[in-house]
Protein backbone atom coordinates (compact mmCIF):
# COMPACT_ATOMS: atom_id res chain seq x y z
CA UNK A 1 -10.77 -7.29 -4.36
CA UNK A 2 -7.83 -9.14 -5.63
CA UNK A 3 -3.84 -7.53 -5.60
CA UNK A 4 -2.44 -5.56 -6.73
CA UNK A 5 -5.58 -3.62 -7.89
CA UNK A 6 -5.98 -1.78 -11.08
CA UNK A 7 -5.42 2.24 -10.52
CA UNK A 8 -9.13 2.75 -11.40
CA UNK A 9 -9.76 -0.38 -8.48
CA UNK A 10 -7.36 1.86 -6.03
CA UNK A 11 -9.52 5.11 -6.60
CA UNK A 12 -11.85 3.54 -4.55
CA UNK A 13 -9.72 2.78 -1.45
CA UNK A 14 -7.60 6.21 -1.99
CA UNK A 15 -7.38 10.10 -2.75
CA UNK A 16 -6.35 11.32 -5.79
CA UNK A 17 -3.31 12.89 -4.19
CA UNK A 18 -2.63 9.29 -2.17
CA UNK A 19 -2.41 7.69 -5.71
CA UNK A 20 -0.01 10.31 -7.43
CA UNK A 21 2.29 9.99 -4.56
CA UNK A 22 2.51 6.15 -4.39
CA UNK A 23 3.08 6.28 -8.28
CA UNK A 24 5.58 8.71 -7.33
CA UNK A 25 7.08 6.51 -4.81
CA UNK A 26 6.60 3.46 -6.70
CA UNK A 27 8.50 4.53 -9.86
CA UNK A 28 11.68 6.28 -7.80
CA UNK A 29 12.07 2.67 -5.97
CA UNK A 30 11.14 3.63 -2.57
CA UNK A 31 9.55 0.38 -2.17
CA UNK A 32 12.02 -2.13 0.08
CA UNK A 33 11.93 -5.05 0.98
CA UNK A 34 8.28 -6.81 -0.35
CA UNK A 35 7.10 -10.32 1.06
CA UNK A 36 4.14 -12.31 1.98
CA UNK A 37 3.91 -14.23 5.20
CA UNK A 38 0.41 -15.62 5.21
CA UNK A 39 -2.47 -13.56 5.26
CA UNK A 40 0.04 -10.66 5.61
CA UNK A 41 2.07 -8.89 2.50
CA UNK A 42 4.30 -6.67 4.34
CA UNK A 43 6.66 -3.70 2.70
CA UNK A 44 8.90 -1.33 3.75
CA UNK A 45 8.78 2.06 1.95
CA UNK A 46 11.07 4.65 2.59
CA UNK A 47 9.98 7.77 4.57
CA UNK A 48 10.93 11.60 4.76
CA UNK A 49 10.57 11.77 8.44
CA UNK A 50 11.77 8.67 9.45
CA UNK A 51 14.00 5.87 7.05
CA UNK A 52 11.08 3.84 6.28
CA UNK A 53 7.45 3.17 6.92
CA UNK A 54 6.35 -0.57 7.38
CA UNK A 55 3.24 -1.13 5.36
CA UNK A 56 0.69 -4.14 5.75
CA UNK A 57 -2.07 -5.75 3.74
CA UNK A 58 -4.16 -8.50 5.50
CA UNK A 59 -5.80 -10.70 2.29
CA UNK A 60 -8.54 -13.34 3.07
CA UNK A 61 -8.02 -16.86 1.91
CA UNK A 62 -9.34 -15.95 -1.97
CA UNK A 63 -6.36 -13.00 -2.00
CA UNK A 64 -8.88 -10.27 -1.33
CA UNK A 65 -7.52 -7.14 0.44
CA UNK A 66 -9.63 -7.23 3.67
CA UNK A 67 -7.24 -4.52 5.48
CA UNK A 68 -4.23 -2.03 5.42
CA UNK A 69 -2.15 -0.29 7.62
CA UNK A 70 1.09 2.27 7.63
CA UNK A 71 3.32 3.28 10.04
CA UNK A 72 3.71 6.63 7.90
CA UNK A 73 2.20 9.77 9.78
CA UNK A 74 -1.19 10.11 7.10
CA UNK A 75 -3.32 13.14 8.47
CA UNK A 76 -5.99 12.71 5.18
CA UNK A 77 -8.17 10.62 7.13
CA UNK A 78 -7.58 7.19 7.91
CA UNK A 79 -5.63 4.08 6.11
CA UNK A 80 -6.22 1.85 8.91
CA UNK A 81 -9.34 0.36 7.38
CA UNK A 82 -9.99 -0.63 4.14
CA UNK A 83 -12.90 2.26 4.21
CA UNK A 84 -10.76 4.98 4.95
CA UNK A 85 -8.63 6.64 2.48
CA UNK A 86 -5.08 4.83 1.66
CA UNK A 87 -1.77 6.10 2.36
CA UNK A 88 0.71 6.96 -0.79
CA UNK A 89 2.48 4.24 0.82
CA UNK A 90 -0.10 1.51 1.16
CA UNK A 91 -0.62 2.59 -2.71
CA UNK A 92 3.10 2.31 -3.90
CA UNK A 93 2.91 -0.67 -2.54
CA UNK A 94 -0.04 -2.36 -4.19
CA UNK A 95 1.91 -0.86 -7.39
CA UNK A 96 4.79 -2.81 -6.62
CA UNK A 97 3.24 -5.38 -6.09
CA UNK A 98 2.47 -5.93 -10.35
CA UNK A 99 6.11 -6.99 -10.49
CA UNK A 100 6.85 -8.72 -7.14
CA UNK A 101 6.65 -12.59 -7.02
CA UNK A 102 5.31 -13.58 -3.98
């Protein structure tokens, strides 16, 4: 799976509700600072409960999301692994990643 993914691509990896809110996110500019520091992209996103939650996809060497993480406090089920539902953050910031260049 290649970034940033398609929305249909990121209903696989995410809850309905996870995708609404990263669109949410996405399109108020809550996504920071965005940048790539091989195999890592790394964004901060900012946060209700704290200023901003540090999110992390690990790609393989073909750009393939292989992992993704969130500091934000997710209780829908996971976001740690790649077959655990995503975090509104992890998914605002696949969706900015259609305009970064990194």
């Amino acid at each position: 799976m290649s970034f940033p993914l398609s929305l249909n691509t990121l209903s696989q990896y995410a809850t309905q509700r996870s995708i609404e809110r990263g669109l949410d996110y996405y399109e108020r500019g809550y996504v920071g600072s965005i940048g790539r520091r091989e195999p890592l992209i790394e964004a901060e996103v900012s946060g209700e409960v704290q200023p901003f939650y540090h999110t992390c996809l690990m790609l393989d060497e073909n750009d393939r999301v292989v992992s993704a993480s969130c500091t934000c406090p997710y209780d829908g089920g996971g976001g740690a692994n790649i077959s655990l539902p995503w975090r509104w953050s992890i998914c605002a910031t696949q969706m900015s990643l259609r305009n970064a260049r990194l």
